[in-house]
C-alpha atoms as a PDB file:
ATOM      1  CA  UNK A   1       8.525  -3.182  13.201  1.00  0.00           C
ATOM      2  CA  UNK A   2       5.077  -4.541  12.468  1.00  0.00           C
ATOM      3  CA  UNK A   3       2.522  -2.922  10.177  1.00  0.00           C
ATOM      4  CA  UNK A   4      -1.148  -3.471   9.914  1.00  0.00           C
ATOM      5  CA  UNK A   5      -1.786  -3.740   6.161  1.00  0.00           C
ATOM      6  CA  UNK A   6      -5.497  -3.311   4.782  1.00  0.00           C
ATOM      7  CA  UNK A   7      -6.586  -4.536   1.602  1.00  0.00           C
ATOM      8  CA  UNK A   8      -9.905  -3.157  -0.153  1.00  0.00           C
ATOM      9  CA  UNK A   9     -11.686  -4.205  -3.289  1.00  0.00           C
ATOM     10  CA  UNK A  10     -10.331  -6.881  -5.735  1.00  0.00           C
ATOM     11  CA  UNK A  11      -6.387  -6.456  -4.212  1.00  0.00           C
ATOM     12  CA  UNK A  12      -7.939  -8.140  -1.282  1.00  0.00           C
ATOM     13  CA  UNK A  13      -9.386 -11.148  -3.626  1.00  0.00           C
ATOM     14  CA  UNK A  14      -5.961 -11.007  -5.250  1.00  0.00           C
ATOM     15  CA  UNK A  15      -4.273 -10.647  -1.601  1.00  0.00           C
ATOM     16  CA  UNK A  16      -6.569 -13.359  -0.347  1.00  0.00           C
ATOM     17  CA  UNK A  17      -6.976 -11.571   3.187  1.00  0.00           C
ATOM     18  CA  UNK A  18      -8.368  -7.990   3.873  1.00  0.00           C
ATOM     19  CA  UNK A  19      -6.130  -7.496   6.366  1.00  0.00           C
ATOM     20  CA  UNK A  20      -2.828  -8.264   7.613  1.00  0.00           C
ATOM     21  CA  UNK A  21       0.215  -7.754  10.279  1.00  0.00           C
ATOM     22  CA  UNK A  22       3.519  -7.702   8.500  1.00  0.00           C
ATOM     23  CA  UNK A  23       7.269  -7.018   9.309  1.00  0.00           C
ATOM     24  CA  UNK A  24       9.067  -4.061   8.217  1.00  0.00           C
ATOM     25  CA  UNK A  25      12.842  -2.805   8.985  1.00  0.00           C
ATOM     26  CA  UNK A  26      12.760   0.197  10.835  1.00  0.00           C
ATOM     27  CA  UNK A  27      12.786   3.330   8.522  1.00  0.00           C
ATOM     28  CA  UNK A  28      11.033   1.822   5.603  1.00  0.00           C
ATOM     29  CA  UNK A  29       8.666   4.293   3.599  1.00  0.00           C
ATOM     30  CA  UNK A  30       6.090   3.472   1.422  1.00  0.00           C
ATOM     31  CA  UNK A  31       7.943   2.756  -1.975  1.00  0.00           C
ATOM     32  CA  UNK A  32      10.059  -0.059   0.246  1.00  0.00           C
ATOM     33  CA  UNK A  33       6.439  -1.213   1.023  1.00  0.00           C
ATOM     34  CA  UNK A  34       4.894  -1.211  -2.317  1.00  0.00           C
ATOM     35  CA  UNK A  35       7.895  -3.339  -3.496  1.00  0.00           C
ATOM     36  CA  UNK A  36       7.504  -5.789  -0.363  1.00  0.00           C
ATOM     37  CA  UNK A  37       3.763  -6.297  -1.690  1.00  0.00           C
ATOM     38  CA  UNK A  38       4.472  -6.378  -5.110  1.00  0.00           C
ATOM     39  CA  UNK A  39       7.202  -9.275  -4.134  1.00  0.00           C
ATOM     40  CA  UNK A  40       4.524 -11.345  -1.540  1.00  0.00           C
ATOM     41  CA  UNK A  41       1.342 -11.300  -3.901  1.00  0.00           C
ATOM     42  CA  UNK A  42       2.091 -11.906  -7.632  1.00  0.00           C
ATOM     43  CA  UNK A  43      -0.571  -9.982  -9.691  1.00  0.00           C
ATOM     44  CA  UNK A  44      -1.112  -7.324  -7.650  1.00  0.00           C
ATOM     45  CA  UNK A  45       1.419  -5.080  -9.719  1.00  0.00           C
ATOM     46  CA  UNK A  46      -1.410  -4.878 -12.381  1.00  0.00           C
ATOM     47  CA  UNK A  47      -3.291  -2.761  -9.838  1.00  0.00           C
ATOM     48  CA  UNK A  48      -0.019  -0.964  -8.274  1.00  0.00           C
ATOM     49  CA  UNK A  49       1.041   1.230 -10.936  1.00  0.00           C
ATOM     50  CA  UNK A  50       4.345   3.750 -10.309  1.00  0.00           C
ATOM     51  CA  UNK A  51       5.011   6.396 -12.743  1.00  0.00           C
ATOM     52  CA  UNK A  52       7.692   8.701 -11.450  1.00  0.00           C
ATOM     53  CA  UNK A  53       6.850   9.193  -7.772  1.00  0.00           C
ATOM     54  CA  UNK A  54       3.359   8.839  -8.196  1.00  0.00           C
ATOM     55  CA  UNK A  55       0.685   6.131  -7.254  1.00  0.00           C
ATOM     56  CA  UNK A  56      -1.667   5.671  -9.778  1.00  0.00           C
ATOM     57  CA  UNK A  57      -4.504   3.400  -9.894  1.00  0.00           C
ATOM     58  CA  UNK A  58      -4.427   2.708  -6.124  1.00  0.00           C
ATOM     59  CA  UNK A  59      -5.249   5.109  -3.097  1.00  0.00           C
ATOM     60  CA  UNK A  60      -2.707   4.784   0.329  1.00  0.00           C
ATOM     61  CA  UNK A  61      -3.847   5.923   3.254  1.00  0.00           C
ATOM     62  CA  UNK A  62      -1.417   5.743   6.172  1.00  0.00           C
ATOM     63  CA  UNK A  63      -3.510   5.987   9.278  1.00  0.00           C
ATOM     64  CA  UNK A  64      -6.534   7.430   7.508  1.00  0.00           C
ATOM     65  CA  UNK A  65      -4.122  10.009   5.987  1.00  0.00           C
ATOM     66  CA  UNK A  66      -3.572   9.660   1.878  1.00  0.00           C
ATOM     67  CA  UNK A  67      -0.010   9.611   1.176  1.00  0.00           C
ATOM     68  CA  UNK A  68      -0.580  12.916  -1.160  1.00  0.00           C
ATOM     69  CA  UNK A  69      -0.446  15.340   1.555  1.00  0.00           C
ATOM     70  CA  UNK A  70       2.039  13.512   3.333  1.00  0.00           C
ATOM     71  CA  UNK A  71       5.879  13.165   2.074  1.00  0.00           C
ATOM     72  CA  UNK A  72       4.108  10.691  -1.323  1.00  0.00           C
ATOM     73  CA  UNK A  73       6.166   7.549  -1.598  1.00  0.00           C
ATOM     74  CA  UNK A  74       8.788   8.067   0.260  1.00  0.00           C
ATOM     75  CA  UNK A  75       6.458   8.736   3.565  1.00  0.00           C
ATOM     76  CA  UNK A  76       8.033   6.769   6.533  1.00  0.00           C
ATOM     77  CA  UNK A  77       5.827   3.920   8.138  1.00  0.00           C
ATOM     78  CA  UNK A  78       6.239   3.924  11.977  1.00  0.00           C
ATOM     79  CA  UNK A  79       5.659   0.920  13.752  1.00  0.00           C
ATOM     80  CA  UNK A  80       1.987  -0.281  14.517  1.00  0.00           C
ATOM     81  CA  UNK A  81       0.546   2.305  12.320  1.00  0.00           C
ATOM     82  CA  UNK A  82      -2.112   0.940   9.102  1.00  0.00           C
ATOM     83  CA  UNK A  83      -1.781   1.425   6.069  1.00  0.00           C
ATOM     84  CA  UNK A  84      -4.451   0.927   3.376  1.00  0.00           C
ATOM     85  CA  UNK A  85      -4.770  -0.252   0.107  1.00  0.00           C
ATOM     86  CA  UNK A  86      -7.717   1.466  -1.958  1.00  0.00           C
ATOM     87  CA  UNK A  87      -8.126   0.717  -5.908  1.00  0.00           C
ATOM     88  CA  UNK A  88      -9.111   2.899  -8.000  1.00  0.00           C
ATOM     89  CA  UNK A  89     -12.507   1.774  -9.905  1.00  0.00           C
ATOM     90  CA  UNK A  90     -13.867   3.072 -12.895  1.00  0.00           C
ATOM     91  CA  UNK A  91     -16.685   3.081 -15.015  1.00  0.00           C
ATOM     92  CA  UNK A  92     -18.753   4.735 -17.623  1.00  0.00           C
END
């Protein structure tokens, strides 16, 4: 199935593309996709942080939808649907 990926903030620099169409196998949630990205763009796991089964340091939406208050990372990705990559910046 193909995916619409979105990149925002420095994981696009790191990316180098804001947005993308890639190939998943059907049934593939959104830890199998985390680990695809983590595999295609080396450096990007500084910013993609998993502690448990929680996302920290980066925001996924899945059609405008935050994973949170959907099934977290193990929410299935259906084909043609977006999913977006939002870091989370500090400052103080």
């Amino acid at each position: 199935m193909k995916i619409e990926l979105e990149f925002l903030g420095v994981l696009a620099r790191i990316a180098n593309t804001r947005s993308i169409v890639v190939d998943l196998p059907s049934g593939a949630t959104i830890r199998d996709l985390i680990s695809m990205v983590k595999d295609r763009w080396h450096g990007i796991d500084e910013y993609i942080t998993l502690r448990g089964d929680t996302v920290v340091n980066v925001i996924i939406l899945v059609d405008g939808r935050d994973i949170g208050v959907l099934d977290g990372l193990g929410t299935r990705i259906t084909d043609g649907c977006k999913v977006t990559f939002i870091p989370v910046v500090h400052g103080g």
